[in-house]
PDB file of N, CA and C in Angstrom:
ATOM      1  N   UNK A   1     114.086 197.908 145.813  1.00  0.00           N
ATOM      2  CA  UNK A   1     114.426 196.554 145.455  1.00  0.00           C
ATOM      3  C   UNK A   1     115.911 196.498 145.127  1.00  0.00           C
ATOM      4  N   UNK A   2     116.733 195.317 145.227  1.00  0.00           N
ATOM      5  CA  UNK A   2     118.109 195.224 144.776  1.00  0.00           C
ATOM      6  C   UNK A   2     118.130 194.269 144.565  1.00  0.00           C
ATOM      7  N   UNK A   3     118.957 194.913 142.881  1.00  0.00           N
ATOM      8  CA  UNK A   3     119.397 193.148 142.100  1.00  0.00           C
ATOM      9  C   UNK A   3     120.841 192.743 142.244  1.00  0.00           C
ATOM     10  N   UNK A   4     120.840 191.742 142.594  1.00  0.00           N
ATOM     11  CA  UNK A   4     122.692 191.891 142.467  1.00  0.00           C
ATOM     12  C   UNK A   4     122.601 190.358 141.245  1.00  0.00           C
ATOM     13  N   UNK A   5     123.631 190.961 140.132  1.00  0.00           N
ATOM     14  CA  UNK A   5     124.216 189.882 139.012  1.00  0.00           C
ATOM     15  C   UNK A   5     125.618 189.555 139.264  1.00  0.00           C
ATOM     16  N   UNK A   6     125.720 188.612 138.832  1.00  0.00           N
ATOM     17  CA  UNK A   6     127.185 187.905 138.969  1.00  0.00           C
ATOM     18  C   UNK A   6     127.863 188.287 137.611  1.00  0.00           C
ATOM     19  N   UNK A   7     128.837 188.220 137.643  1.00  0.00           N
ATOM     20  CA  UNK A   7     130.013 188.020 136.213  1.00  0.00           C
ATOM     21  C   UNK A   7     130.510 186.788 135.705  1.00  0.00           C
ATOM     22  N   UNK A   8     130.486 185.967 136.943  1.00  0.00           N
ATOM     23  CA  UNK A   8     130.871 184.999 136.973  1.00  0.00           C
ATOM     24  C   UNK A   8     130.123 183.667 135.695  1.00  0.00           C
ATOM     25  N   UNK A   9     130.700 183.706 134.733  1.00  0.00           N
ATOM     26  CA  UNK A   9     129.530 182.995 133.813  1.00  0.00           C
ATOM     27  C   UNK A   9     129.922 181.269 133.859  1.00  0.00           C
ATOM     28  N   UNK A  10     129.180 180.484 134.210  1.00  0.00           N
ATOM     29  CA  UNK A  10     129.089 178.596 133.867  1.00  0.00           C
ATOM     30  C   UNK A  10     130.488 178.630 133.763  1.00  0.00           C
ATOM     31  N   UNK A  11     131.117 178.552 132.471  1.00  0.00           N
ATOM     32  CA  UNK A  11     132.165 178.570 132.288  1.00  0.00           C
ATOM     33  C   UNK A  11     132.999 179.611 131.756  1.00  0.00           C
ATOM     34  N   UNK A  12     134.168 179.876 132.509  1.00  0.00           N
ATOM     35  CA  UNK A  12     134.884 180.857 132.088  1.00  0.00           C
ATOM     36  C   UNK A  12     135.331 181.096 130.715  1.00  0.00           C
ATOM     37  N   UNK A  13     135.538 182.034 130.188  1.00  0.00           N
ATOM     38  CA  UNK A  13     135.593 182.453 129.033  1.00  0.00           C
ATOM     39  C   UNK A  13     136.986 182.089 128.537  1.00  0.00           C
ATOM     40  N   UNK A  14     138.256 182.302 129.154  1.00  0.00           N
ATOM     41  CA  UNK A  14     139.328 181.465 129.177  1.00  0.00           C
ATOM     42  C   UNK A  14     139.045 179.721 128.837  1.00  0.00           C
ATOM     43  N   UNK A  15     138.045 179.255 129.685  1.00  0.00           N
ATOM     44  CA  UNK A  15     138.094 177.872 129.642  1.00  0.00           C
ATOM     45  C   UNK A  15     137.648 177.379 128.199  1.00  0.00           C
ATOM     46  N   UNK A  16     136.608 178.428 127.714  1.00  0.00           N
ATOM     47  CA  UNK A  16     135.951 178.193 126.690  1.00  0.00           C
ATOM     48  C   UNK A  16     136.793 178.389 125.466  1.00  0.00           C
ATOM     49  N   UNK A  17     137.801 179.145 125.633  1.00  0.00           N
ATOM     50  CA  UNK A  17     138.773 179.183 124.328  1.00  0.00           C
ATOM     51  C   UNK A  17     140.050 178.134 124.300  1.00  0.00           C
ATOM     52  N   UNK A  18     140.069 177.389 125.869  1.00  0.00           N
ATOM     53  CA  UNK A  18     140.967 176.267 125.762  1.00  0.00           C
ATOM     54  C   UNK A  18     140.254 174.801 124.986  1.00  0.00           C
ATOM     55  N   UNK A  19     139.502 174.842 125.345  1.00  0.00           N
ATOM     56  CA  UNK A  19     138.427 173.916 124.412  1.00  0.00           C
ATOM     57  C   UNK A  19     138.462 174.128 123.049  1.00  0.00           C
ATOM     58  N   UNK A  20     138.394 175.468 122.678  1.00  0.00           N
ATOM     59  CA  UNK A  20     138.230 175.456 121.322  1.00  0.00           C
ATOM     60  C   UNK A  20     139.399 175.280 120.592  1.00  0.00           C
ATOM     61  N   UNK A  21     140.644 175.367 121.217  1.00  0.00           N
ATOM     62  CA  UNK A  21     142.329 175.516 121.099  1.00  0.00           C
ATOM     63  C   UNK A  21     142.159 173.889 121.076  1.00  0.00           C
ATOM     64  N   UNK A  22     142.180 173.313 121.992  1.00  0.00           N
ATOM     65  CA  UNK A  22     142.322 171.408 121.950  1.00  0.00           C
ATOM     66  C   UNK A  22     141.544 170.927 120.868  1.00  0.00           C
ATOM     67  N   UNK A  23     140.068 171.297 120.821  1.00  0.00           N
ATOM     68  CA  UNK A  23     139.069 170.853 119.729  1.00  0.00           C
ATOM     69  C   UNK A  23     140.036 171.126 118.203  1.00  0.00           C
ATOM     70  N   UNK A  24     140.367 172.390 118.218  1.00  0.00           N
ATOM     71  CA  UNK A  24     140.727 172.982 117.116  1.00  0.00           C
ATOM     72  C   UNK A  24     142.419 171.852 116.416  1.00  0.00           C
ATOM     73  N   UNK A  25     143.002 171.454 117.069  1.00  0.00           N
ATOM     74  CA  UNK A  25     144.147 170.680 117.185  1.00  0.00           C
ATOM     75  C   UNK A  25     143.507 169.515 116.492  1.00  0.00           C
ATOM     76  N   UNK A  26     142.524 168.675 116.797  1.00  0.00           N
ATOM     77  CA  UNK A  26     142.218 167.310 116.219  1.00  0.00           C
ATOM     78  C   UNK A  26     142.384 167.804 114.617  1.00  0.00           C
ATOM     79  N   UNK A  27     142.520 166.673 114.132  1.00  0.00           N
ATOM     80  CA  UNK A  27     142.214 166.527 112.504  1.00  0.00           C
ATOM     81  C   UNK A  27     141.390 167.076 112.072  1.00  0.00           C
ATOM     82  N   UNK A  28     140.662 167.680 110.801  1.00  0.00           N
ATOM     83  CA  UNK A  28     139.382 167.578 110.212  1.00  0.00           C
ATOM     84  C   UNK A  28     139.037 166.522 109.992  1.00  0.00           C
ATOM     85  N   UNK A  29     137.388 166.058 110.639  1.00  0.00           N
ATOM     86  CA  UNK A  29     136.660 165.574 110.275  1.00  0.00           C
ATOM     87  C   UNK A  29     136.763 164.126 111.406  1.00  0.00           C
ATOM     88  N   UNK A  30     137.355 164.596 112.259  1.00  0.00           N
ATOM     89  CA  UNK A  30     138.275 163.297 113.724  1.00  0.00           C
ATOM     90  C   UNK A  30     136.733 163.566 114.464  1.00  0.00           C
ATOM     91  N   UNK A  31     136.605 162.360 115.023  1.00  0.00           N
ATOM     92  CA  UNK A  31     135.205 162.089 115.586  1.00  0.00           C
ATOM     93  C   UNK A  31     135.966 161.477 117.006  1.00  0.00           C
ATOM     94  N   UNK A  32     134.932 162.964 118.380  1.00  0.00           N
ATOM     95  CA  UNK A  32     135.513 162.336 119.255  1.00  0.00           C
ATOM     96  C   UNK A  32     133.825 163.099 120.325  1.00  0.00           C
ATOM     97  N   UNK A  33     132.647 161.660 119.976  1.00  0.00           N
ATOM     98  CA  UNK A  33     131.395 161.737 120.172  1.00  0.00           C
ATOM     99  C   UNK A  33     130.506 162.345 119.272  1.00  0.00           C
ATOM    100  N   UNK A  34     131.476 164.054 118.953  1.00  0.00           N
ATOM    101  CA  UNK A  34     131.226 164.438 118.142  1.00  0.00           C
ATOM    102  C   UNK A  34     131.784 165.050 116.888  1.00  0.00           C
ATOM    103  N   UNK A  35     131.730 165.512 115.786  1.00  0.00           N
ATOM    104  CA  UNK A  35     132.615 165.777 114.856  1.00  0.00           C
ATOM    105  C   UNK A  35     133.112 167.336 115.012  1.00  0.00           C
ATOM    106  N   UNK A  36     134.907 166.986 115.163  1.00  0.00           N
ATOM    107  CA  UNK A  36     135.585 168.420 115.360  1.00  0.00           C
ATOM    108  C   UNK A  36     134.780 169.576 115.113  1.00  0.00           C
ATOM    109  N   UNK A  37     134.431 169.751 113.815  1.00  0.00           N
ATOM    110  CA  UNK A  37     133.657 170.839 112.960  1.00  0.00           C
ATOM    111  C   UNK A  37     132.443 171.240 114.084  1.00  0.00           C
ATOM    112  N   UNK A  38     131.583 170.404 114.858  1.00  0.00           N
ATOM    113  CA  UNK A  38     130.634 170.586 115.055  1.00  0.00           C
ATOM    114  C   UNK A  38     130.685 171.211 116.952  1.00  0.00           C
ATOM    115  N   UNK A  39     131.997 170.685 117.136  1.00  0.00           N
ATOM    116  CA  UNK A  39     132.629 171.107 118.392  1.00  0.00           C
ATOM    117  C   UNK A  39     132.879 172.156 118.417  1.00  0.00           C
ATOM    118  N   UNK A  40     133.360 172.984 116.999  1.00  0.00           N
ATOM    119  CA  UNK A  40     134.147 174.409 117.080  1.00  0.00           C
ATOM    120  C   UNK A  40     133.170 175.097 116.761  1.00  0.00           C
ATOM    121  N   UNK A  41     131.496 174.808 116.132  1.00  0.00           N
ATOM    122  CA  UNK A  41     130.814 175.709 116.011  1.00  0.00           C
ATOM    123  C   UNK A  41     130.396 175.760 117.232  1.00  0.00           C
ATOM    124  N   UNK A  42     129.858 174.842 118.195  1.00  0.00           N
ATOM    125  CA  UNK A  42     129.455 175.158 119.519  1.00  0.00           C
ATOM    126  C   UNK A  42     130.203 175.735 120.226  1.00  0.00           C
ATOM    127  N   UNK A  43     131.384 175.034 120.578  1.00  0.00           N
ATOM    128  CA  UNK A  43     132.083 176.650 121.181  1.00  0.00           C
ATOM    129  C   UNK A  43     132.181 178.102 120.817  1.00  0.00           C
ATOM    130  N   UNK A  44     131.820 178.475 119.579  1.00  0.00           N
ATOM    131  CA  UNK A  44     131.687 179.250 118.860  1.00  0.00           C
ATOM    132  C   UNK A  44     130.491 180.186 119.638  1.00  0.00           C
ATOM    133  N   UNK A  45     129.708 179.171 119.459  1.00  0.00           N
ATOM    134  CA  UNK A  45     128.199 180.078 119.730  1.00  0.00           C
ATOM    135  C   UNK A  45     127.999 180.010 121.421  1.00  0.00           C
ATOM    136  N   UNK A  46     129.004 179.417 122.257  1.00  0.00           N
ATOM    137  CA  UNK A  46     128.916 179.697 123.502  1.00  0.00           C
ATOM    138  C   UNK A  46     129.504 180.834 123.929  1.00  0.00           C
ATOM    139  N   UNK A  47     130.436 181.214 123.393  1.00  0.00           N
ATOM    140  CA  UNK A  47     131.608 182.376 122.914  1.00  0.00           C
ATOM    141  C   UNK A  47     130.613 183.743 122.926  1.00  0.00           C
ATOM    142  N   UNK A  48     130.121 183.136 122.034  1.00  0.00           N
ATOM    143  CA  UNK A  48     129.146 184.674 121.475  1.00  0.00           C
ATOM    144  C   UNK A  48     127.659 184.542 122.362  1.00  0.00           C
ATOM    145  N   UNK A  49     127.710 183.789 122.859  1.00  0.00           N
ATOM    146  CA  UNK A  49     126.064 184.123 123.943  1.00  0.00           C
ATOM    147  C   UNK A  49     126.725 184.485 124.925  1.00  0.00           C
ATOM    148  N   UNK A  50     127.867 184.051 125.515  1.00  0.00           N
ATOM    149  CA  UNK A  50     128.823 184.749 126.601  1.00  0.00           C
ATOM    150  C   UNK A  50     128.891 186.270 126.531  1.00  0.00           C
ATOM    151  N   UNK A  51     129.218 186.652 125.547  1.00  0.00           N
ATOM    152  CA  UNK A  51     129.739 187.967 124.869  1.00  0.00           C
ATOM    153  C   UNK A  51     128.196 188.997 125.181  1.00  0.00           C
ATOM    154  N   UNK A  52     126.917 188.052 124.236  1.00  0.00           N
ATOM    155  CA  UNK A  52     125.735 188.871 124.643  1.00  0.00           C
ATOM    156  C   UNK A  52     125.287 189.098 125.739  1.00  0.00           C
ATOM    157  N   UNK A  53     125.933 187.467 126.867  1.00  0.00           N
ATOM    158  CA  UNK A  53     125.070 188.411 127.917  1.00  0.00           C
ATOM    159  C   UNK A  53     126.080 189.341 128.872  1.00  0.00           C
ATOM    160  N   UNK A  54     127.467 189.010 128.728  1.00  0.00           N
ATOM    161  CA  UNK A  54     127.744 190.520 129.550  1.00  0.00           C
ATOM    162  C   UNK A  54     127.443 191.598 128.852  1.00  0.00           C
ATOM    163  N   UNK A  55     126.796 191.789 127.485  1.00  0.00           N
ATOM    164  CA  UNK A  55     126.565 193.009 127.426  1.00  0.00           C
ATOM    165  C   UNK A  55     125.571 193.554 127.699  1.00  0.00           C
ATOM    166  N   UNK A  56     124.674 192.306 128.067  1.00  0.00           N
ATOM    167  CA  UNK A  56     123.387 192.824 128.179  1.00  0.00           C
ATOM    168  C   UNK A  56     123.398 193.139 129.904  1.00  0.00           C
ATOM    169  N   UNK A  57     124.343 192.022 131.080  1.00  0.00           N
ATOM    170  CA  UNK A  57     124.283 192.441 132.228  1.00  0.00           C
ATOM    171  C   UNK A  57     124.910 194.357 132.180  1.00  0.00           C
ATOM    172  N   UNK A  58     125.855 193.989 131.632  1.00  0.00           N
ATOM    173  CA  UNK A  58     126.450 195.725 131.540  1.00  0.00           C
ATOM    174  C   UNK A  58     125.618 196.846 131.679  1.00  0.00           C
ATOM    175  N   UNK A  59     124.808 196.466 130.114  1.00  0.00           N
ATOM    176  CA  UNK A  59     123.316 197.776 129.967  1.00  0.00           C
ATOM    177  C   UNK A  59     122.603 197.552 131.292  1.00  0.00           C
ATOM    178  N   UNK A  60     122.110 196.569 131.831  1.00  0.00           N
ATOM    179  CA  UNK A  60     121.437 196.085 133.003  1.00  0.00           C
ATOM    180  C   UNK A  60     121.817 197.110 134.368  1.00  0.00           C
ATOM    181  N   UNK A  61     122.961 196.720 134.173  1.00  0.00           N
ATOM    182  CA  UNK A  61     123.699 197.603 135.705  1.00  0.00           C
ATOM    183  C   UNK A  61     124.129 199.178 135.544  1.00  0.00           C
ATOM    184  N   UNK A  62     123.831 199.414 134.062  1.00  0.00           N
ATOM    185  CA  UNK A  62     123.816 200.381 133.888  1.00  0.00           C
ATOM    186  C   UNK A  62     122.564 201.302 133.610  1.00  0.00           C
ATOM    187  N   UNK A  63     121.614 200.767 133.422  1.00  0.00           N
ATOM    188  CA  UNK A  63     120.468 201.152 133.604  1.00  0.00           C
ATOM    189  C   UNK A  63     119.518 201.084 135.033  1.00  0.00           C
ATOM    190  N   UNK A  64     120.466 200.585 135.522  1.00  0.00           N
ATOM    191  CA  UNK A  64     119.870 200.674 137.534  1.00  0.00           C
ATOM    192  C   UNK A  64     120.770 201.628 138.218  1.00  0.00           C
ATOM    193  N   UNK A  65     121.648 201.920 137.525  1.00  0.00           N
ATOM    194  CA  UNK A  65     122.352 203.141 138.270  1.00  0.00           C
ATOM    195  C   UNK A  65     122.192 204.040 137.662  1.00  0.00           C
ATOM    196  N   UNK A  66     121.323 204.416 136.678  1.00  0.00           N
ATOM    197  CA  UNK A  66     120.812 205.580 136.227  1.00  0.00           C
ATOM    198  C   UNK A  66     119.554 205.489 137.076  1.00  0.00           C
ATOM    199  N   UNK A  67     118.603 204.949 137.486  1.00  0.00           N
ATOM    200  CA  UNK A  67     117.392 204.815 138.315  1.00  0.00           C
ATOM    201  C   UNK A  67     117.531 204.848 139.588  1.00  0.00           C
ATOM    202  N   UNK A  68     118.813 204.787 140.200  1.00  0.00           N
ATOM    203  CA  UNK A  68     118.436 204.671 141.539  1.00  0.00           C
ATOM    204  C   UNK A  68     119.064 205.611 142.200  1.00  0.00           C
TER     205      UNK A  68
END
């Protein structure tokens, strides 16, 4: 069988810290749909599920090239 994974994640990880750089610029507490604060935790936690899953593709591709 062959798996092939991408690296390539939704949004780039660059893109995701320009967001948080512009978000981060508004005022505290500046409402733009949603509140700054609540913008920088979501980018936050997109940041870090990004982070988990290349590590988890990593172990992934590294555990098929120990098997095959």
């Amino acid at each position: 069988m062959i798996v092939t994974m991408t690296s390539t994640p939704a949004i780039a990880q660059h893109e995701v810290a320009q967001i948080r750089q512009t978000v981060a610029m508004l005022q505290p507490g500046s409402m733009a749909s949603m509140r700054r604060e609540e913008v920088l935790r979501l980018v936050a936690e997109v940041q870090r599920l990004q982070n988990d899953l290349t590590h988890l593709t990593s172990g992934l591709r590294t555990l098929l090239a120990k098997t095959a």
